[in-house]
N, C-alpha and C. Protein backbone atom coordinates (compact mmCIF):
# COMPACT_ATOMS: atom_id res chain seq x y z
N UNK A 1 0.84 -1.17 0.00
CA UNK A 1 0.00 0.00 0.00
C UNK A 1 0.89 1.24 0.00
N UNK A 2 0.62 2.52 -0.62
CA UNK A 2 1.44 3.32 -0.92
C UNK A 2 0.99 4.09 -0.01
N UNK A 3 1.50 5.29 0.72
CA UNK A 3 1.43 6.19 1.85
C UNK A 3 0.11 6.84 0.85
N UNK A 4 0.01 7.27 -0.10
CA UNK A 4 -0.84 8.67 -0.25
C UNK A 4 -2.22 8.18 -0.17
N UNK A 5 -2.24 6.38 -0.15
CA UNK A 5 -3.49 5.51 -0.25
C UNK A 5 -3.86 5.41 1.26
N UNK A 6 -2.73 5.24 2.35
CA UNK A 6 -2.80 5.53 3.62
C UNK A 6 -3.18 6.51 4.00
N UNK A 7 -3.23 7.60 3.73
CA UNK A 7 -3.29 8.67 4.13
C UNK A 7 -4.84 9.04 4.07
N UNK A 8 -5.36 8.80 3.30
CA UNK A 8 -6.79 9.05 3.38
C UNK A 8 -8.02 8.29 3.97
N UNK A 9 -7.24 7.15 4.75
CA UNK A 9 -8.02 6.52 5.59
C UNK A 9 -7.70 7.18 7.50
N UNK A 10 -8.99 6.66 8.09
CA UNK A 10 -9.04 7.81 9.10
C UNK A 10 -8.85 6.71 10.12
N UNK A 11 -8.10 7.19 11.71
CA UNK A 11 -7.76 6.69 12.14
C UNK A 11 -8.50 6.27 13.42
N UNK A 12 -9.29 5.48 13.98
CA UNK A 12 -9.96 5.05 14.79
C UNK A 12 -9.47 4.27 16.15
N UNK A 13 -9.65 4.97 17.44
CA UNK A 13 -9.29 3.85 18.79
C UNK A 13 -9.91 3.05 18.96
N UNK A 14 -10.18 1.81 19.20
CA UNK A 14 -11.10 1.18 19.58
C UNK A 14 -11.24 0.72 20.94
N UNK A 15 -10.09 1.55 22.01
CA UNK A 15 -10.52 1.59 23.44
C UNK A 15 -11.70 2.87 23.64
N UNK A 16 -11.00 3.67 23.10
CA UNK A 16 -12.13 5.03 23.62
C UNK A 16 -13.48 4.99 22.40
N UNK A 17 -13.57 4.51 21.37
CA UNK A 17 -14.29 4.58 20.07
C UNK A 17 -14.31 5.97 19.18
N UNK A 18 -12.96 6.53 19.73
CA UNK A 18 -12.67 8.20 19.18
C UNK A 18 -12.14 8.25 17.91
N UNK A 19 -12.78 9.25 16.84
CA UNK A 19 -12.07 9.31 15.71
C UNK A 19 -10.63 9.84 16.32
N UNK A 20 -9.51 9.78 15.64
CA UNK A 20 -8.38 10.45 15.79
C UNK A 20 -7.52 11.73 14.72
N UNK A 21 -8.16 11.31 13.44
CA UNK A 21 -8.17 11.66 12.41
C UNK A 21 -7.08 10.65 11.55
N UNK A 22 -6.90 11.54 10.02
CA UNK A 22 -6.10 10.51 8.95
C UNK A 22 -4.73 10.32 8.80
N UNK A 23 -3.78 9.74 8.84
CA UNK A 23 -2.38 9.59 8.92
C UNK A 23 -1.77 11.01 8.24
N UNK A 24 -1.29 11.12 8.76
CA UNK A 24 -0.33 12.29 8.27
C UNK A 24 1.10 11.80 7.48
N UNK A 25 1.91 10.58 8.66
CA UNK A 25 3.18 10.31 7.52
C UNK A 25 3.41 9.23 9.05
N UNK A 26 4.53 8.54 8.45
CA UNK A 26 4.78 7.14 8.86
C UNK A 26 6.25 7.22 9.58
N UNK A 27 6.97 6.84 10.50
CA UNK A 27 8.09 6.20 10.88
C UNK A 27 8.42 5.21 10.12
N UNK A 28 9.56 5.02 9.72
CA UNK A 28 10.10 3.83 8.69
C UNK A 28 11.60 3.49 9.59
N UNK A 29 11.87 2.55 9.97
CA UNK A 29 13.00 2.36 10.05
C UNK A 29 14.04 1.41 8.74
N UNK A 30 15.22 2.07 8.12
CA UNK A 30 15.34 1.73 7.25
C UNK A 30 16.35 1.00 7.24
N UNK A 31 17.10 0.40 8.61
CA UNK A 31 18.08 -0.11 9.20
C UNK A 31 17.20 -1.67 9.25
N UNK A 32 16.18 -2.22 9.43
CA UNK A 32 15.50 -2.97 9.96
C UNK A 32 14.26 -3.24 8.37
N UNK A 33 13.86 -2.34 7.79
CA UNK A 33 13.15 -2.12 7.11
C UNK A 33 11.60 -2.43 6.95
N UNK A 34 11.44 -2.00 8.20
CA UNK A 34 10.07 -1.98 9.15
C UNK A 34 9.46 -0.78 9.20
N UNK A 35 7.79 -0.88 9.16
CA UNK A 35 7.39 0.16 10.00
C UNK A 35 7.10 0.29 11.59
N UNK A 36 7.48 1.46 11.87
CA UNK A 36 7.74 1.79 13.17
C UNK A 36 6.35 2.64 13.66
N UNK A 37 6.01 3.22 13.29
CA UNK A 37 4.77 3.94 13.85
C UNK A 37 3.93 4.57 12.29
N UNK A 38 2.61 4.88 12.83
CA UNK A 38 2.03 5.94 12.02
C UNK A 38 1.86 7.21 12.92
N UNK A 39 1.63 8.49 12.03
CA UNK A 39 1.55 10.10 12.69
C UNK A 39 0.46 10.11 12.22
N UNK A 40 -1.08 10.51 13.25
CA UNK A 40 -1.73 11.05 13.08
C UNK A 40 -1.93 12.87 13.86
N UNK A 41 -1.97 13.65 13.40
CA UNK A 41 -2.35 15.15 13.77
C UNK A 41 -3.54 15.26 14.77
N UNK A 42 -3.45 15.83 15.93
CA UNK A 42 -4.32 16.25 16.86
C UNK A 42 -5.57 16.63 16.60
N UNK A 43 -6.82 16.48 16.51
CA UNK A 43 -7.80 16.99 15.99
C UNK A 43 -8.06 17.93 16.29
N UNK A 44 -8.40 19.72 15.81
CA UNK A 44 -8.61 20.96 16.53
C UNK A 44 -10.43 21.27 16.24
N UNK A 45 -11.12 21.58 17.35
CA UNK A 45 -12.43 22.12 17.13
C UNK A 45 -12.38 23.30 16.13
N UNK A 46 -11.53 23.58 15.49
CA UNK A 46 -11.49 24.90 14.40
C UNK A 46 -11.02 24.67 13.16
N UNK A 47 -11.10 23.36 13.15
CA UNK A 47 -10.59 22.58 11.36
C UNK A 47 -9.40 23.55 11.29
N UNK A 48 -8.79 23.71 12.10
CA UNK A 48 -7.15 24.10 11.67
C UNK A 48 -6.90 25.61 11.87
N UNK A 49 -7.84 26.57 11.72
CA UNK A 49 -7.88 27.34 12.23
C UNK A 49 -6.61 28.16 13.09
N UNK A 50 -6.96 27.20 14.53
CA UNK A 50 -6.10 27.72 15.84
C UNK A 50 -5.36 26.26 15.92
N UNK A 51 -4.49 25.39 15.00
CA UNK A 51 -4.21 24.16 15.13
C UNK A 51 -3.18 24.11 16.42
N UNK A 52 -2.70 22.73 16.77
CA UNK A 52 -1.98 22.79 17.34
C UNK A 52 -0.39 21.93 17.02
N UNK A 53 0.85 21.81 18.11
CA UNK A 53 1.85 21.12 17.12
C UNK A 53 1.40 19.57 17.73
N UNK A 54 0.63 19.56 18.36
CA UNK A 54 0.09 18.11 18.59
C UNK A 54 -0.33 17.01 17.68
N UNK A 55 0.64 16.23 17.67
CA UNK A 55 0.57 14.78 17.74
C UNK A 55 0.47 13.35 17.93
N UNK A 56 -0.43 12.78 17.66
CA UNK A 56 -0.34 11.07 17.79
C UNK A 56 1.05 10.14 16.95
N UNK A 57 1.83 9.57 17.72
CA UNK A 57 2.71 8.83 17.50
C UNK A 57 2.33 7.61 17.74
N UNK A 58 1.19 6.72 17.03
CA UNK A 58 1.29 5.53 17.20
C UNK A 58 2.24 4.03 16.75
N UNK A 59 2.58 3.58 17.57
CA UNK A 59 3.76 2.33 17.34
C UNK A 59 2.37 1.17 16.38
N UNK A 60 3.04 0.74 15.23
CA UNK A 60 2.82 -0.32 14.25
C UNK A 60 2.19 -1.34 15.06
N UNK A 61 2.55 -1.95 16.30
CA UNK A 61 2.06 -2.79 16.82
C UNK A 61 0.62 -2.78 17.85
N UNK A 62 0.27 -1.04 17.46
CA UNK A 62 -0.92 -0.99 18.01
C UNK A 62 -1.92 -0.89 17.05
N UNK A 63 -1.80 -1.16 15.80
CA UNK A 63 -2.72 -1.09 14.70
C UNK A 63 -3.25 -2.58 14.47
N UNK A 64 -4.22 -2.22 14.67
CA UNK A 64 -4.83 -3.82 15.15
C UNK A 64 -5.81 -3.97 13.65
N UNK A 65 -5.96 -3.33 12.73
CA UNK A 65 -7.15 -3.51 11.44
C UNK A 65 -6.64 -2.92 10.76
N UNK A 66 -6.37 -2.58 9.36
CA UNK A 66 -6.26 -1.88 8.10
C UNK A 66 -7.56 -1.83 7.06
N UNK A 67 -8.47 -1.72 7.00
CA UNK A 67 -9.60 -1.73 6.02
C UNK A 67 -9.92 -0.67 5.61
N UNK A 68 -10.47 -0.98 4.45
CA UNK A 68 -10.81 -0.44 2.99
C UNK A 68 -10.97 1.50 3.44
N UNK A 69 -11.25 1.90 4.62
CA UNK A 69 -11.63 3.25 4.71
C UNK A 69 -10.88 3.87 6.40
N UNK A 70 -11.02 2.67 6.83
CA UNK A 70 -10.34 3.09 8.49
C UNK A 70 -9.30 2.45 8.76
N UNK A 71 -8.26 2.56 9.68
CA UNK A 71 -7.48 2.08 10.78
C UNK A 71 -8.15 2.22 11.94
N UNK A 72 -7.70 0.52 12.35
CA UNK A 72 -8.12 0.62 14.01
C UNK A 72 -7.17 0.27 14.67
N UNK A 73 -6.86 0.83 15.63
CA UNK A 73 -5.93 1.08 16.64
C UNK A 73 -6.26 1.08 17.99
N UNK A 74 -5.58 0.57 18.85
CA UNK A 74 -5.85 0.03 20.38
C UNK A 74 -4.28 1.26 21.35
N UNK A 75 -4.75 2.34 21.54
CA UNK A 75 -3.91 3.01 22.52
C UNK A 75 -4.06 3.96 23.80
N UNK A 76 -3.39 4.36 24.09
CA UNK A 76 -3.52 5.02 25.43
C UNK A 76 -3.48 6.25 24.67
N UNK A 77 -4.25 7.28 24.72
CA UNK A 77 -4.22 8.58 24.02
C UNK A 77 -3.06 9.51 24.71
N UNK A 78 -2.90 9.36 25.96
CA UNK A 78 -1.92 10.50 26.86
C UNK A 78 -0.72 9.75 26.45
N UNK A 79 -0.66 9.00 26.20
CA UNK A 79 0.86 8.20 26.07
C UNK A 79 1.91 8.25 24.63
N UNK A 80 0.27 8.62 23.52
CA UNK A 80 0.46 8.51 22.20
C UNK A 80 0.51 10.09 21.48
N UNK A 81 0.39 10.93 22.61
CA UNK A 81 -0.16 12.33 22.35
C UNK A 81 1.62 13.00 22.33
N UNK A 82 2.35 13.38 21.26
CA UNK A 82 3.66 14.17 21.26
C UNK A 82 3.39 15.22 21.02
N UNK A 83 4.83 16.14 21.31
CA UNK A 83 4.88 17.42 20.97
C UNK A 83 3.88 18.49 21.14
N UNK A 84 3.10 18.70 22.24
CA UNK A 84 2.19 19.89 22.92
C UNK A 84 2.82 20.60 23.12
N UNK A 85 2.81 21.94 23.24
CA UNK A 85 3.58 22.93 23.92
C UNK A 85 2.44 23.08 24.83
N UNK A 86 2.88 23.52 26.35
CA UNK A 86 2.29 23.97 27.54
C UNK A 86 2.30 25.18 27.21
């Protein structure tokens, strides 16, 4: 599957049942030649508006489904949440 085909599928928890939104771009390790995580973008109540530098860093091994329109994913949101500024 090619990233730009990834990218337009949306990203789903299936602990909390929260959209998360759609991949943004991937961790690759190219030493190993694995994927390492997907980046999904913080969702903002202002469609981008007032965005933030917030990020989801989810690890490959929490992607539990790939289908035709969603990813499902099993994570801890505070754990998976990078780069906030306070």
């Amino acid at each position: 599957m090619r990233l730009c085909r990834l990218r337009e599928k949306e990203v789903i928890n299936l602990c909390t049942c929260k959209r998360l939104g759609c991949v943004e771009d991937i961790v690759f390790d190219l030493c190993e030649g694995t994927l390492e995580a997907i980046i999904v973008p913080e969702r903002t109540k202002f469609h981008g508006l007032f965005g933030s530098d917030c990020e989801y860093v989810i690890p490959f091994e929490c992607v539990k489904k790939v289908g035709e329109d969603i990813i499902m994913v099993e994570i801890n949101e505070e754990k998976c949440l990078k780069g906030c500024k306070d």
